[in-house]
N, C-alpha and C. Protein backbone atom coordinates (compact mmCIF):
# COMPACT_ATOMS: atom_id res chain seq x y z
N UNK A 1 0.45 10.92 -55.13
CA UNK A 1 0.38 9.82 -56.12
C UNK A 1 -0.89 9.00 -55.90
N UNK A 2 -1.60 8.45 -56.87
CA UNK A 2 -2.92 7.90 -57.03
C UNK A 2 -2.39 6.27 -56.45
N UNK A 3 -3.23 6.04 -55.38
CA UNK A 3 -2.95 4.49 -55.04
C UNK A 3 -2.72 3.56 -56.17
N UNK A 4 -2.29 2.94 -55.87
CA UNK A 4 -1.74 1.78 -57.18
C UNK A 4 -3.16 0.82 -57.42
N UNK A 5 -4.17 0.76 -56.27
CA UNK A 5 -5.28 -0.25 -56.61
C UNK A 5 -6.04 0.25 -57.93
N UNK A 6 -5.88 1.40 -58.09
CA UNK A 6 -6.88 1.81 -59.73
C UNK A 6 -5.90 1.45 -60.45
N UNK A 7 -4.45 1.76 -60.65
CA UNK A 7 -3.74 1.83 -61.92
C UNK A 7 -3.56 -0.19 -62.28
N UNK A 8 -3.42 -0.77 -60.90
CA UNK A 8 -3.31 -2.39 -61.13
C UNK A 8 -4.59 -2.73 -61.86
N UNK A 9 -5.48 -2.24 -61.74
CA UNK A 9 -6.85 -2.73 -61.91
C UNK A 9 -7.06 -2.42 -63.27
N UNK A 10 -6.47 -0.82 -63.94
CA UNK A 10 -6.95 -0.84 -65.23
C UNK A 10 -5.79 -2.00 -65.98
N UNK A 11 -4.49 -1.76 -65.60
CA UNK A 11 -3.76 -2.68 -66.15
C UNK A 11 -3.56 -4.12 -66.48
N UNK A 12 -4.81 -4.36 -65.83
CA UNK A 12 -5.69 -6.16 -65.93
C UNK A 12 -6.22 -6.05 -67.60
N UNK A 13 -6.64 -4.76 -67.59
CA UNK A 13 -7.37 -4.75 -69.11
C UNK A 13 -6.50 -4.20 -70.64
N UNK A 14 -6.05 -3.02 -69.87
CA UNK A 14 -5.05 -2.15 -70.73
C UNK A 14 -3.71 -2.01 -70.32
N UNK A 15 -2.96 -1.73 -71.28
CA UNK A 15 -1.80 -1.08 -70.69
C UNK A 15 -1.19 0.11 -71.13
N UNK A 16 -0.51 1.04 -69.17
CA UNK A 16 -0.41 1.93 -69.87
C UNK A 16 1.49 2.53 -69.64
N UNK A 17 1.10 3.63 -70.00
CA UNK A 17 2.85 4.15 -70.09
C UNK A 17 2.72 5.00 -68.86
N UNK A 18 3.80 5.13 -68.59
CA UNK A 18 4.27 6.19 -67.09
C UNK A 18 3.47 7.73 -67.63
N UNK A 19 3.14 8.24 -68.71
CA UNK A 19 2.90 9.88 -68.84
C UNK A 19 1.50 8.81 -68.93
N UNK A 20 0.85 8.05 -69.48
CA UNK A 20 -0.59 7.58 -69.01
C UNK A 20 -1.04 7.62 -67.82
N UNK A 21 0.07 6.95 -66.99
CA UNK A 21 -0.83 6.87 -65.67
C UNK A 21 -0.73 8.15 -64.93
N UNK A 22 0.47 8.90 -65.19
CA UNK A 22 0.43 10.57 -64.50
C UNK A 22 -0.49 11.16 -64.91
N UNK A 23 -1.14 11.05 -66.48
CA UNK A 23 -2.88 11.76 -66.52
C UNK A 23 -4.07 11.55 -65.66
N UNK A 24 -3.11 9.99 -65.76
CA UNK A 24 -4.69 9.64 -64.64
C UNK A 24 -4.75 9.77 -63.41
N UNK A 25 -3.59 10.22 -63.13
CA UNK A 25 -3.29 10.36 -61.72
C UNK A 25 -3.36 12.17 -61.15
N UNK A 26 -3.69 12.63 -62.54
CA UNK A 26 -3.69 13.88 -62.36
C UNK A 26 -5.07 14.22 -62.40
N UNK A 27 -5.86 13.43 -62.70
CA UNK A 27 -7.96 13.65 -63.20
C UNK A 27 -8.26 13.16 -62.11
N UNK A 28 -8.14 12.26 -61.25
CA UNK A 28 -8.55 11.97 -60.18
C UNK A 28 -8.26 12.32 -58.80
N UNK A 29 -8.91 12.23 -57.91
CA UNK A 29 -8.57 12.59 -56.63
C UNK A 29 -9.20 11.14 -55.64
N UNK A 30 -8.80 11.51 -54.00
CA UNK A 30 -8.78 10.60 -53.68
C UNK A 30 -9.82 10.79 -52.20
N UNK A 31 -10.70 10.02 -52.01
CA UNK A 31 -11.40 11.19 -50.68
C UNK A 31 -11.38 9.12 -49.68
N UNK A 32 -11.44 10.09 -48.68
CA UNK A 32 -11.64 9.00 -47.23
C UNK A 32 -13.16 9.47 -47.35
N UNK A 33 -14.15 8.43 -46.71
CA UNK A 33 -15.54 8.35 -46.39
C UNK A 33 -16.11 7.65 -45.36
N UNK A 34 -16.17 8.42 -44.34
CA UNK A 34 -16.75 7.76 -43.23
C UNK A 34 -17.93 6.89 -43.58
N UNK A 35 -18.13 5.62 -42.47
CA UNK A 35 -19.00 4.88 -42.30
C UNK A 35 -20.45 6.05 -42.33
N UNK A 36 -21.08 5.39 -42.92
CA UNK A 36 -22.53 5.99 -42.87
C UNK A 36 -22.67 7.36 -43.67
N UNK A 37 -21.99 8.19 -44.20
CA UNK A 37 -21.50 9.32 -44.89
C UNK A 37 -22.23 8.71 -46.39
N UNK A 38 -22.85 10.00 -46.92
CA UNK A 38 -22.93 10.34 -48.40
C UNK A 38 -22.01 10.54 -49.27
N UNK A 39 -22.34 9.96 -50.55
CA UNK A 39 -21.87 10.71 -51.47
C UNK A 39 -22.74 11.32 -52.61
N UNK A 40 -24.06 11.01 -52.63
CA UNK A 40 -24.78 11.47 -53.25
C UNK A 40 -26.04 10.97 -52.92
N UNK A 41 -26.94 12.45 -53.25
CA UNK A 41 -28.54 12.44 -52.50
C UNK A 41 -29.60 12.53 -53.15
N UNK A 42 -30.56 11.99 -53.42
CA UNK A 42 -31.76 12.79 -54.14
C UNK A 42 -31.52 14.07 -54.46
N UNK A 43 -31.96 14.42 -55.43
CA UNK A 43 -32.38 15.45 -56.17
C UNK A 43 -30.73 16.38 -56.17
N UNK A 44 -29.81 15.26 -56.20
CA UNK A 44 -28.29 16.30 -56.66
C UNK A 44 -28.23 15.92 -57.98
N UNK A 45 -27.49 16.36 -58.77
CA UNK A 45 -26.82 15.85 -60.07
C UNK A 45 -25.68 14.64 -59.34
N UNK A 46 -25.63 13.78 -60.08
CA UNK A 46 -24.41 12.94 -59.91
C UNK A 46 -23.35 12.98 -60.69
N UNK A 47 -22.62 13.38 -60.53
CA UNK A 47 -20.74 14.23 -61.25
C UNK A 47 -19.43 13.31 -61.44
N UNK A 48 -19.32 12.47 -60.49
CA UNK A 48 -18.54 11.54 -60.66
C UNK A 48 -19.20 9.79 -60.68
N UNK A 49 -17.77 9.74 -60.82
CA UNK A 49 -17.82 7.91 -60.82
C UNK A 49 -16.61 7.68 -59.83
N UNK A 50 -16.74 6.41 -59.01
CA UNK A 50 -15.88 5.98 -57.60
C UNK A 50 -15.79 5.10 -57.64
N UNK A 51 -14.52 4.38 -57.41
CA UNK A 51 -13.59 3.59 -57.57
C UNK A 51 -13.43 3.15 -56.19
N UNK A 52 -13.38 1.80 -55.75
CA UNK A 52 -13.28 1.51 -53.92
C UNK A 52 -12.19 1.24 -54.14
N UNK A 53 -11.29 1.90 -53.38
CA UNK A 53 -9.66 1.53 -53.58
C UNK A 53 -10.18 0.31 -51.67
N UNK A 54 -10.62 0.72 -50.93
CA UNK A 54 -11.01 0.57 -49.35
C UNK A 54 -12.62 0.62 -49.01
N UNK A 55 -13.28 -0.96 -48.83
CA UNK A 55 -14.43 0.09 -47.64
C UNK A 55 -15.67 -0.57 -48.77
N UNK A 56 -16.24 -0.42 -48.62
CA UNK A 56 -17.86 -0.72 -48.84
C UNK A 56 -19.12 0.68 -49.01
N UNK A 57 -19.46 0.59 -50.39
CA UNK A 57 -20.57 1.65 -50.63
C UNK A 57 -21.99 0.68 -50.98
N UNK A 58 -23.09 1.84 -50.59
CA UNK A 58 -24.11 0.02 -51.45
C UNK A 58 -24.65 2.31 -52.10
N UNK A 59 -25.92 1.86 -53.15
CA UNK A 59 -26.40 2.90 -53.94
C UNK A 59 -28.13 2.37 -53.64
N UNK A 60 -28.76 3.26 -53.20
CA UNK A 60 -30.58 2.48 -52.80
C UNK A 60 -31.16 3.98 -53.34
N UNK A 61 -32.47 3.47 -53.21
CA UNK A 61 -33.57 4.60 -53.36
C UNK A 61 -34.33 4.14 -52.21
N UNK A 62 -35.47 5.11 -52.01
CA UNK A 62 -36.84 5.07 -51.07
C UNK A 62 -37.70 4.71 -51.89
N UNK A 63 -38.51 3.19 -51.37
CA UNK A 63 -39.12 2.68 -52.51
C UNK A 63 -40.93 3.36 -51.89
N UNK A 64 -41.72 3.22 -53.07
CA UNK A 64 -43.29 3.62 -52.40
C UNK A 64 -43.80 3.05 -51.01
N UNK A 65 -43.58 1.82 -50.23
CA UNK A 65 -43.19 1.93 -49.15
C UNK A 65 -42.88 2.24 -48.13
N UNK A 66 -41.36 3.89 -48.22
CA UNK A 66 -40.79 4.23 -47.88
C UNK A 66 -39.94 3.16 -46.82
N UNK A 67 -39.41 2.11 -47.79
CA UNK A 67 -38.03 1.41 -47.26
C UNK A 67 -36.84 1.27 -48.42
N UNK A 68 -35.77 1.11 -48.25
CA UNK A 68 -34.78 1.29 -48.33
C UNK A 68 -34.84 -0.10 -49.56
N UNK A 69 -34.05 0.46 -50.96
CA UNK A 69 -34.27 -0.50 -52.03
C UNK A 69 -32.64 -0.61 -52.25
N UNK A 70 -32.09 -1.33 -51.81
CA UNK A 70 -30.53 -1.37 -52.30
C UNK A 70 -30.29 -1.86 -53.91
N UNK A 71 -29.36 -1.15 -54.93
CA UNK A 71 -29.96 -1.68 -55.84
C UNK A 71 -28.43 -2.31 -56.27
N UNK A 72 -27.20 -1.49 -55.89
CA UNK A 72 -25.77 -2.14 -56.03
C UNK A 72 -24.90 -2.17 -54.62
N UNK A 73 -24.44 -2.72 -54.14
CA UNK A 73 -22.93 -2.69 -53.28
C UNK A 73 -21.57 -2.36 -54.76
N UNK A 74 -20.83 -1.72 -53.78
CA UNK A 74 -19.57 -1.64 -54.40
C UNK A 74 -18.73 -1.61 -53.14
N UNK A 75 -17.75 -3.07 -53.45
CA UNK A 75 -16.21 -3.08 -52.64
C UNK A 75 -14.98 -2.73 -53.76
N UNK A 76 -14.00 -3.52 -52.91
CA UNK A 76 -12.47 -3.38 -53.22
C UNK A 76 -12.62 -3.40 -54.68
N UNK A 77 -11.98 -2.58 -55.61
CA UNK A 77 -11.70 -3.02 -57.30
C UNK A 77 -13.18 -2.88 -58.07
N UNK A 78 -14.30 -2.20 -57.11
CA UNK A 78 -15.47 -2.17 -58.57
C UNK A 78 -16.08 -0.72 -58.10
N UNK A 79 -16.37 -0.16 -59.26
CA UNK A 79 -16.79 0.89 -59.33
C UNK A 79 -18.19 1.33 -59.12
N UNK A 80 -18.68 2.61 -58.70
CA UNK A 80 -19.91 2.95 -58.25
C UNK A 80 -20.47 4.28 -59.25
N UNK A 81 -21.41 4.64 -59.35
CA UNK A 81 -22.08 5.71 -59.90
C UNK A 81 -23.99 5.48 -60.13
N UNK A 82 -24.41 6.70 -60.13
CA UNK A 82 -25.67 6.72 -60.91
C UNK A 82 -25.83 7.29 -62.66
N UNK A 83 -25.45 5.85 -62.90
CA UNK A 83 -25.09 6.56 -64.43
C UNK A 83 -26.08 7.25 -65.40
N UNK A 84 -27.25 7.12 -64.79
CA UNK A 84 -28.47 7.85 -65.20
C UNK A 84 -28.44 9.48 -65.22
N UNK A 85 -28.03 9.59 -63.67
CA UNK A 85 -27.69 10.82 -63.16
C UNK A 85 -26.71 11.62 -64.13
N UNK A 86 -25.26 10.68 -63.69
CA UNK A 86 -24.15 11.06 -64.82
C UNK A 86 -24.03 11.56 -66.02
N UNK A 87 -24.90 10.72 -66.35
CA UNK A 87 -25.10 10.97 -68.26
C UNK A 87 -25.55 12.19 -68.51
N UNK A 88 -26.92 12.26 -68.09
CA UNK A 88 -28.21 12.71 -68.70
C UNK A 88 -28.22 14.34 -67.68
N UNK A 89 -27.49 14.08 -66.54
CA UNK A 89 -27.25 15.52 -66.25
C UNK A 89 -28.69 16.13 -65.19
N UNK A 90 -29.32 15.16 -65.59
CA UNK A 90 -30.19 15.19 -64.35
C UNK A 90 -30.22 14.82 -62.81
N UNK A 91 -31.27 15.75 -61.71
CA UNK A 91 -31.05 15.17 -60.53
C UNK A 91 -31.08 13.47 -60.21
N UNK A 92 -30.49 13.25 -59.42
CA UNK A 92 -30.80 11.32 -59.00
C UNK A 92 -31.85 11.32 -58.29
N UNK A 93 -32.02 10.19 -58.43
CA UNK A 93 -33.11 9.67 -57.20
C UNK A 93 -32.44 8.51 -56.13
N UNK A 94 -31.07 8.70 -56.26
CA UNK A 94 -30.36 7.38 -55.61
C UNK A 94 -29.61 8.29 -54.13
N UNK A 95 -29.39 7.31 -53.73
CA UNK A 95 -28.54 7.83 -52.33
C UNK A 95 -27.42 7.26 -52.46
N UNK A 96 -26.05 7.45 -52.09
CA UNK A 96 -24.89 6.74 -52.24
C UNK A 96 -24.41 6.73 -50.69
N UNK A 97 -24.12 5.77 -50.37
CA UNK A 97 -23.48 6.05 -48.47
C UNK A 97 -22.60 4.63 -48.55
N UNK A 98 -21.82 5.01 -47.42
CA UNK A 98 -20.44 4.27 -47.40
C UNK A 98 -21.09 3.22 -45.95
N UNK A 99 -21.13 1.97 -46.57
CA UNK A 99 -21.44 1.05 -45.71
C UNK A 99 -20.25 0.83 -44.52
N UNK A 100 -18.76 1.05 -45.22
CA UNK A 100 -18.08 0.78 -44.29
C UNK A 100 -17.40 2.15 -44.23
N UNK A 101 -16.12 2.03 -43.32
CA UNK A 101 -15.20 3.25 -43.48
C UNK A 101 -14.42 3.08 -44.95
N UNK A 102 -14.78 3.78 -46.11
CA UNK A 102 -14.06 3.70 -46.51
C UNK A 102 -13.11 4.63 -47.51
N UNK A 103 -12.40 4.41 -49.08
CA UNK A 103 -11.42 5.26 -49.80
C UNK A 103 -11.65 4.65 -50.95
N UNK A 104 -12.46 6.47 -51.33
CA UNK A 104 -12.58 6.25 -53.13
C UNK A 104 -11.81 6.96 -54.12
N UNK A 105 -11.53 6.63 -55.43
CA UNK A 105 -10.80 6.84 -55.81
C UNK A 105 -11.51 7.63 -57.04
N UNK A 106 -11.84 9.04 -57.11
CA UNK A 106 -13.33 9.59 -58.04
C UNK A 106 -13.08 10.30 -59.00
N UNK A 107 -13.36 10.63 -60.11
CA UNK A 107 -12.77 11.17 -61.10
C UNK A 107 -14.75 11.69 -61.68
N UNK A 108 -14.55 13.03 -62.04
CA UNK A 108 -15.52 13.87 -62.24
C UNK A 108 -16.13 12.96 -64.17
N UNK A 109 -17.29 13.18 -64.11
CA UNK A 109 -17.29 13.48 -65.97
C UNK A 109 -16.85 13.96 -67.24
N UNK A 110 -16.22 15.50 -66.39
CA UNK A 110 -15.18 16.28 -67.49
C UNK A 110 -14.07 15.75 -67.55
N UNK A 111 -13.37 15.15 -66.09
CA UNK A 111 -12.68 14.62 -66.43
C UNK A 111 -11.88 13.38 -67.14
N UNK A 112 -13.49 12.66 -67.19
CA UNK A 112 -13.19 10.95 -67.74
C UNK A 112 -13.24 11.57 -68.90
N UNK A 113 -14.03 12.44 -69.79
CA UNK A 113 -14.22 12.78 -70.84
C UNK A 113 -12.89 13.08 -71.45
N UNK A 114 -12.34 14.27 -70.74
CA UNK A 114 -10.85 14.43 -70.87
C UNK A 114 -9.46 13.37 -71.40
N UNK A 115 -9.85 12.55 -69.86
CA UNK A 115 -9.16 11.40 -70.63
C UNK A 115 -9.07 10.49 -71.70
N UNK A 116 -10.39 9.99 -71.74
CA UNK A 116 -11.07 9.51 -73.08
C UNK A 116 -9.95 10.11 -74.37
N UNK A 117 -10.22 11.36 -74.42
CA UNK A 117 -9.46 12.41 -75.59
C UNK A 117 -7.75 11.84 -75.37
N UNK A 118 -6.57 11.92 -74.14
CA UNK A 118 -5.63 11.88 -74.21
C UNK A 118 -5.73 10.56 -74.34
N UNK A 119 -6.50 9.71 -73.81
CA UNK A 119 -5.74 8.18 -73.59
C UNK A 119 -7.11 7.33 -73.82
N UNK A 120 -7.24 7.24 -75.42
CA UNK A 120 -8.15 6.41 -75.75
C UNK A 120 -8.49 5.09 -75.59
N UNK A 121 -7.55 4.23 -75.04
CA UNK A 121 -7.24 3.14 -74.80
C UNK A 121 -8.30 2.72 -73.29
N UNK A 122 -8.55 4.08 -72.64
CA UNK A 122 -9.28 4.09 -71.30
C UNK A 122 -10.79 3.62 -72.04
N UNK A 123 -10.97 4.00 -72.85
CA UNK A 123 -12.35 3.72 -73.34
C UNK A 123 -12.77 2.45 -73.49
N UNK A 124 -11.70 1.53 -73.79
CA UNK A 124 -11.74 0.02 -73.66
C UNK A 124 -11.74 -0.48 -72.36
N UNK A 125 -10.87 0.11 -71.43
CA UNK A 125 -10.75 -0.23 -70.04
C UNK A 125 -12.82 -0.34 -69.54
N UNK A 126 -12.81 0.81 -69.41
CA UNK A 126 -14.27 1.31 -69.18
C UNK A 126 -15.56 0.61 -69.78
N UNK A 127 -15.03 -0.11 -71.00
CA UNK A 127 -16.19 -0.74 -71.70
C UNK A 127 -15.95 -2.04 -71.19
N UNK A 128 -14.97 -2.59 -71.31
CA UNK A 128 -14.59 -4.09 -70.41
C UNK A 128 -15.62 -4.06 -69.04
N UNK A 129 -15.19 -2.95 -68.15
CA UNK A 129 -15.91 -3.21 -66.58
C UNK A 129 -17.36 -2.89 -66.40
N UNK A 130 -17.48 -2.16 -67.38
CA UNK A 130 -19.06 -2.18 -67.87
C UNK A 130 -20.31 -3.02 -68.43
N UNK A 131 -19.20 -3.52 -69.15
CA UNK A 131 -20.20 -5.06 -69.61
C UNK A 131 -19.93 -6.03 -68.53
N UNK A 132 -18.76 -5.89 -67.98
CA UNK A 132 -19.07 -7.32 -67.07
C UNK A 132 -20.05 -6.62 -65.94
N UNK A 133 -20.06 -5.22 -65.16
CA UNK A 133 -21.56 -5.00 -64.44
C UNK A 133 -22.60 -4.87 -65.22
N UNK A 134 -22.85 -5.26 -66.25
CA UNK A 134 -23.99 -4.79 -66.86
C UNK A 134 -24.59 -6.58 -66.75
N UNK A 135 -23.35 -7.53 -67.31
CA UNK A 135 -23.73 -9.59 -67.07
C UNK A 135 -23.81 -9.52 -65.92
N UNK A 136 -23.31 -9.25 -64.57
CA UNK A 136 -23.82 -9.19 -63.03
C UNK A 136 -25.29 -8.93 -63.01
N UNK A 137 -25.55 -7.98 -63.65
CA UNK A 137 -26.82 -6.61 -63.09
C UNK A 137 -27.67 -7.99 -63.80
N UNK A 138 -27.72 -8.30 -65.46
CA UNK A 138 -28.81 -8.88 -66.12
C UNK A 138 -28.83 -10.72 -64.77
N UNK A 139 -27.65 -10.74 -64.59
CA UNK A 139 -27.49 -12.42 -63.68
C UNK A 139 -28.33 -11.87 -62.49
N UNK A 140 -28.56 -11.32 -61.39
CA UNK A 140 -29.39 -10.68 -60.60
C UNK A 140 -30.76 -10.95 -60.88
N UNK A 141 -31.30 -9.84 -61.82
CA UNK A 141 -32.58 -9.92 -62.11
C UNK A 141 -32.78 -10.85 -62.71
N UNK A 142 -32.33 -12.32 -63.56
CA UNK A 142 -33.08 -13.63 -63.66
C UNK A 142 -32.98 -13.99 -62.40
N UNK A 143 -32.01 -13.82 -61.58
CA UNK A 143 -32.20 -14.62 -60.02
C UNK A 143 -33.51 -14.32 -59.28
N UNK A 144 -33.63 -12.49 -59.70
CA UNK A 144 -34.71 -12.30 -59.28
C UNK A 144 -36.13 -12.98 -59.57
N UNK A 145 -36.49 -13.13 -60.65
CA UNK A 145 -37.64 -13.78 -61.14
C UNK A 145 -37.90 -15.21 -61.28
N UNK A 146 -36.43 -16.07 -61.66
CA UNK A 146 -36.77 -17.57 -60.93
C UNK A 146 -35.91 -18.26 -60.48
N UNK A 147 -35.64 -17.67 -58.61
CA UNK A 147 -35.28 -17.79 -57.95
C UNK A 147 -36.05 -18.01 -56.74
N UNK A 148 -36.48 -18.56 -56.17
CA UNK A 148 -37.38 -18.79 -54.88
C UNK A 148 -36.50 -17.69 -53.66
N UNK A 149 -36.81 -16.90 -52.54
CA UNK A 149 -36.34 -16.22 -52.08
C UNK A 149 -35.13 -16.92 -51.41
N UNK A 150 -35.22 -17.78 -50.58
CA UNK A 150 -34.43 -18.90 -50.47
C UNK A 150 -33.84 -19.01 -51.05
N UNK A 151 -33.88 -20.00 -52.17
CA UNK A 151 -32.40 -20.43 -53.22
C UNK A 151 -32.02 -19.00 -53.77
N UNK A 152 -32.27 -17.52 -53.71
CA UNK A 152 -31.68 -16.65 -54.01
C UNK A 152 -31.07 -16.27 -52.95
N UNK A 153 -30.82 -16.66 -51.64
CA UNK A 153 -30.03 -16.38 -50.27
C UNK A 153 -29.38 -17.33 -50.84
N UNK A 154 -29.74 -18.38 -50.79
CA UNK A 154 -28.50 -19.52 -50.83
C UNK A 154 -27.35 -19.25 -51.98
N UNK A 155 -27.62 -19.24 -52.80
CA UNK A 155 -26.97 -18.86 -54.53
C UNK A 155 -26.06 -17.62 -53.93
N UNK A 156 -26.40 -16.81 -53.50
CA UNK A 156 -25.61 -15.55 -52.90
C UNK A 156 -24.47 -15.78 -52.00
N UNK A 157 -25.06 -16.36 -50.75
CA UNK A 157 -24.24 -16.92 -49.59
C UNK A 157 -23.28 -17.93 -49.71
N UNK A 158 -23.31 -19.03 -51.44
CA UNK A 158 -21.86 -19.42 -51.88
C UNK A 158 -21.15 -18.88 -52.65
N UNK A 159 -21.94 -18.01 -53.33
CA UNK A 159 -20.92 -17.18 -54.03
C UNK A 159 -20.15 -16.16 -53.63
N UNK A 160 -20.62 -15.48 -52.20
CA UNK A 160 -19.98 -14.46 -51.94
C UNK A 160 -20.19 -14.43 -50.21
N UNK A 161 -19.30 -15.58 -49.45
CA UNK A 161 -19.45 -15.81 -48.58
C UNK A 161 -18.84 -14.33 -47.97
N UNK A 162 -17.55 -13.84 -48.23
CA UNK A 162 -16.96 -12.85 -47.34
C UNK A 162 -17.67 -11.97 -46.91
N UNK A 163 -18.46 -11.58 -48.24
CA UNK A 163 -19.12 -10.28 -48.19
C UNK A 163 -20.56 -10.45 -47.29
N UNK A 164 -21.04 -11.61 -47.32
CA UNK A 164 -22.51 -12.20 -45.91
C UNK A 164 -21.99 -11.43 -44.86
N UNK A 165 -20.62 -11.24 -44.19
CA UNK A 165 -20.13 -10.72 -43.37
C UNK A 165 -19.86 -9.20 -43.06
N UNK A 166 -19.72 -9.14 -44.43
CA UNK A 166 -19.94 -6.97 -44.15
C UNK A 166 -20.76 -6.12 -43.99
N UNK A 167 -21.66 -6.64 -44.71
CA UNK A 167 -22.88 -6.17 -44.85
C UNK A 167 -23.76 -6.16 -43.63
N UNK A 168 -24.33 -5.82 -43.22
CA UNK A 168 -25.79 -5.65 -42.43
C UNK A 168 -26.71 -6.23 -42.62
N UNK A 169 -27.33 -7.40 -41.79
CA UNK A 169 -28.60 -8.73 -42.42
C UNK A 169 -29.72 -7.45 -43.04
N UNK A 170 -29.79 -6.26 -42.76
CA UNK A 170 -31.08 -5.56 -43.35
C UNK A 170 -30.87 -5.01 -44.79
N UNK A 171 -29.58 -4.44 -44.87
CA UNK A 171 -28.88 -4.63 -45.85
C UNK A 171 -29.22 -5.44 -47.39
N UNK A 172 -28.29 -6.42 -47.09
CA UNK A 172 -28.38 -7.98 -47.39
C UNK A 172 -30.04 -8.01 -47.96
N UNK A 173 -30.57 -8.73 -46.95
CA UNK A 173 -32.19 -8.50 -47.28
C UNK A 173 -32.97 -7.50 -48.36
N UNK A 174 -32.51 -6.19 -48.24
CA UNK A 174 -33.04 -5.43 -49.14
C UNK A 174 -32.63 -5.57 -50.45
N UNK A 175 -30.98 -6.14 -51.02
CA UNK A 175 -30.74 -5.95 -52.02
C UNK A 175 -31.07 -7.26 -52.41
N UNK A 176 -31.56 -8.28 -51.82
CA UNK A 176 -31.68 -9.49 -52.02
C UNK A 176 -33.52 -9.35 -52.20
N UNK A 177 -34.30 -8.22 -52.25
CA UNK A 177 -35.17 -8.55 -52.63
C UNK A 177 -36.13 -9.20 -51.43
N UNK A 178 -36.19 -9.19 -50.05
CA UNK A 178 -36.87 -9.56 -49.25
C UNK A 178 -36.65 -8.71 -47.90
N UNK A 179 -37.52 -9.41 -46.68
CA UNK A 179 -37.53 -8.24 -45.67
C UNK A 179 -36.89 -8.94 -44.86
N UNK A 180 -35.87 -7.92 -43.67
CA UNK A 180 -35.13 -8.15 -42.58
C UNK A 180 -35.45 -10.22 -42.14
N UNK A 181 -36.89 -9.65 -42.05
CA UNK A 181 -37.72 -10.61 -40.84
C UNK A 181 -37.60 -12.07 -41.95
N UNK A 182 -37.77 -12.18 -42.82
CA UNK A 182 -37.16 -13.39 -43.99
C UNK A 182 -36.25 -14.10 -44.09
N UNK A 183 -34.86 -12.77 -44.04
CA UNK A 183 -33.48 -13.07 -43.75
C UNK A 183 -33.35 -14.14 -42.77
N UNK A 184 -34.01 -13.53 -41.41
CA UNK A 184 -34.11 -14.14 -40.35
C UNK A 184 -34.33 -15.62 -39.81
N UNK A 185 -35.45 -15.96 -40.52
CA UNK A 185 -35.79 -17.00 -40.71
C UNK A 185 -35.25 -18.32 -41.41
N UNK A 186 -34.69 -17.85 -43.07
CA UNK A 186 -33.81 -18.10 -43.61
C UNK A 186 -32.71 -18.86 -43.02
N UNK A 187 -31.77 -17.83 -42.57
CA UNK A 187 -30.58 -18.01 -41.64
C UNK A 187 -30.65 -18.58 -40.09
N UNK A 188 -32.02 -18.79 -39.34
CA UNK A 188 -32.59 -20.02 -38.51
C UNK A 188 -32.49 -20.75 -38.80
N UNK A 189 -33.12 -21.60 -40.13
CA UNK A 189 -33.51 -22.72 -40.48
C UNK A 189 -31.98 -23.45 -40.65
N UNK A 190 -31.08 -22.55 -40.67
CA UNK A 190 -29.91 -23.12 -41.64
C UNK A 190 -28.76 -23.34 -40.62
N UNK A 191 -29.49 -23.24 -39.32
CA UNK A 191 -28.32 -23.27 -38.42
C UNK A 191 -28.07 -24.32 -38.03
């Protein structure tokens, strides 16, 4: 049986019937992911979409640089993918790795497609959690541009105190748009 954290979660948006959620419980599968473990690499196709029932994923590239560009975290209740990848059927350029130990809850393309067809109602589910990461993603990048690096630590660190804690200060730093040694300083000044 499919953990109850996906079926509670779509049921915030939609609702469904007992032969609904046995479809969905039948398209998906459920994988454990060690700390530090892949789920997807450069130059693979990206096939599914993952659901954190448990555990912490972040999604980066190798920037010209060659350092580490975090571009999403995904915890408890939000979903992960390279939807570029997904779509379009082409290789990624993203890396997917499990920041913490954790349990996703993944369902392939054919199969969301699938569902889509039996249980149209998912299509609303899916468009709901989409637009609200899509108002995250656009809230980010104005932070990015006028945000002083600073008041973009700070702005972060009240909004999402728990998570200051899971993460890795290098981490942190990268998806925040600055280097380790910044963080550092930052989080001196403030002690």
């Amino acid at each position: 049986m499919m953990p109850s954290s996906l079926t509670d979660h779509i049921k915030k948006y939609i609702s469904l019937t007992e032969t609904e959620e046995q479809q969905i419980c039948n398209a998906v599968t459920v994988k454990a992911i060690k700390k530090k473990s892949f789920l997807l690499e450069p130059d693979h196709v990206c096939k599914e979409l993952h659901f954190v029932s448990s555990g912490c994923l972040r999604l980066y590239f190798i920037n010209k640089k060659l350092n580490e560009q975090i571009t999403l975290f995904a915890i408890e209740n939000w979903w992960i993918t390279d939807y570029e990848s997904l779509d379009s059927g082409r290789p990624s350029s993203y890396y997917m790795q499990a920041v913490e130990n954790s349990e996703v809850i993944s369902i392939s393309k054919t199969k969301l497609d699938e569902l889509f067809e039996a249980v149209p109602k998912l299509e609303r589910y899916f468009r709901i959690v989409q637009q609200r990461a899509f108002a995250a993603t656009q809230t980010r990048i104005k932070y990015i541009y006028s945000m002083s690096d600073e008041e973009r630590y700070h702005h972060f660190s009240s909004r999402f105190p728990a998570f200051m804690q899971r993460v890795p200060q290098y981490m942190l730093a990268s998806y925040l748009g600055f280097t380790p040694q910044f963080l550092s300083k930052i989080r001196a000044k403030n002690i």
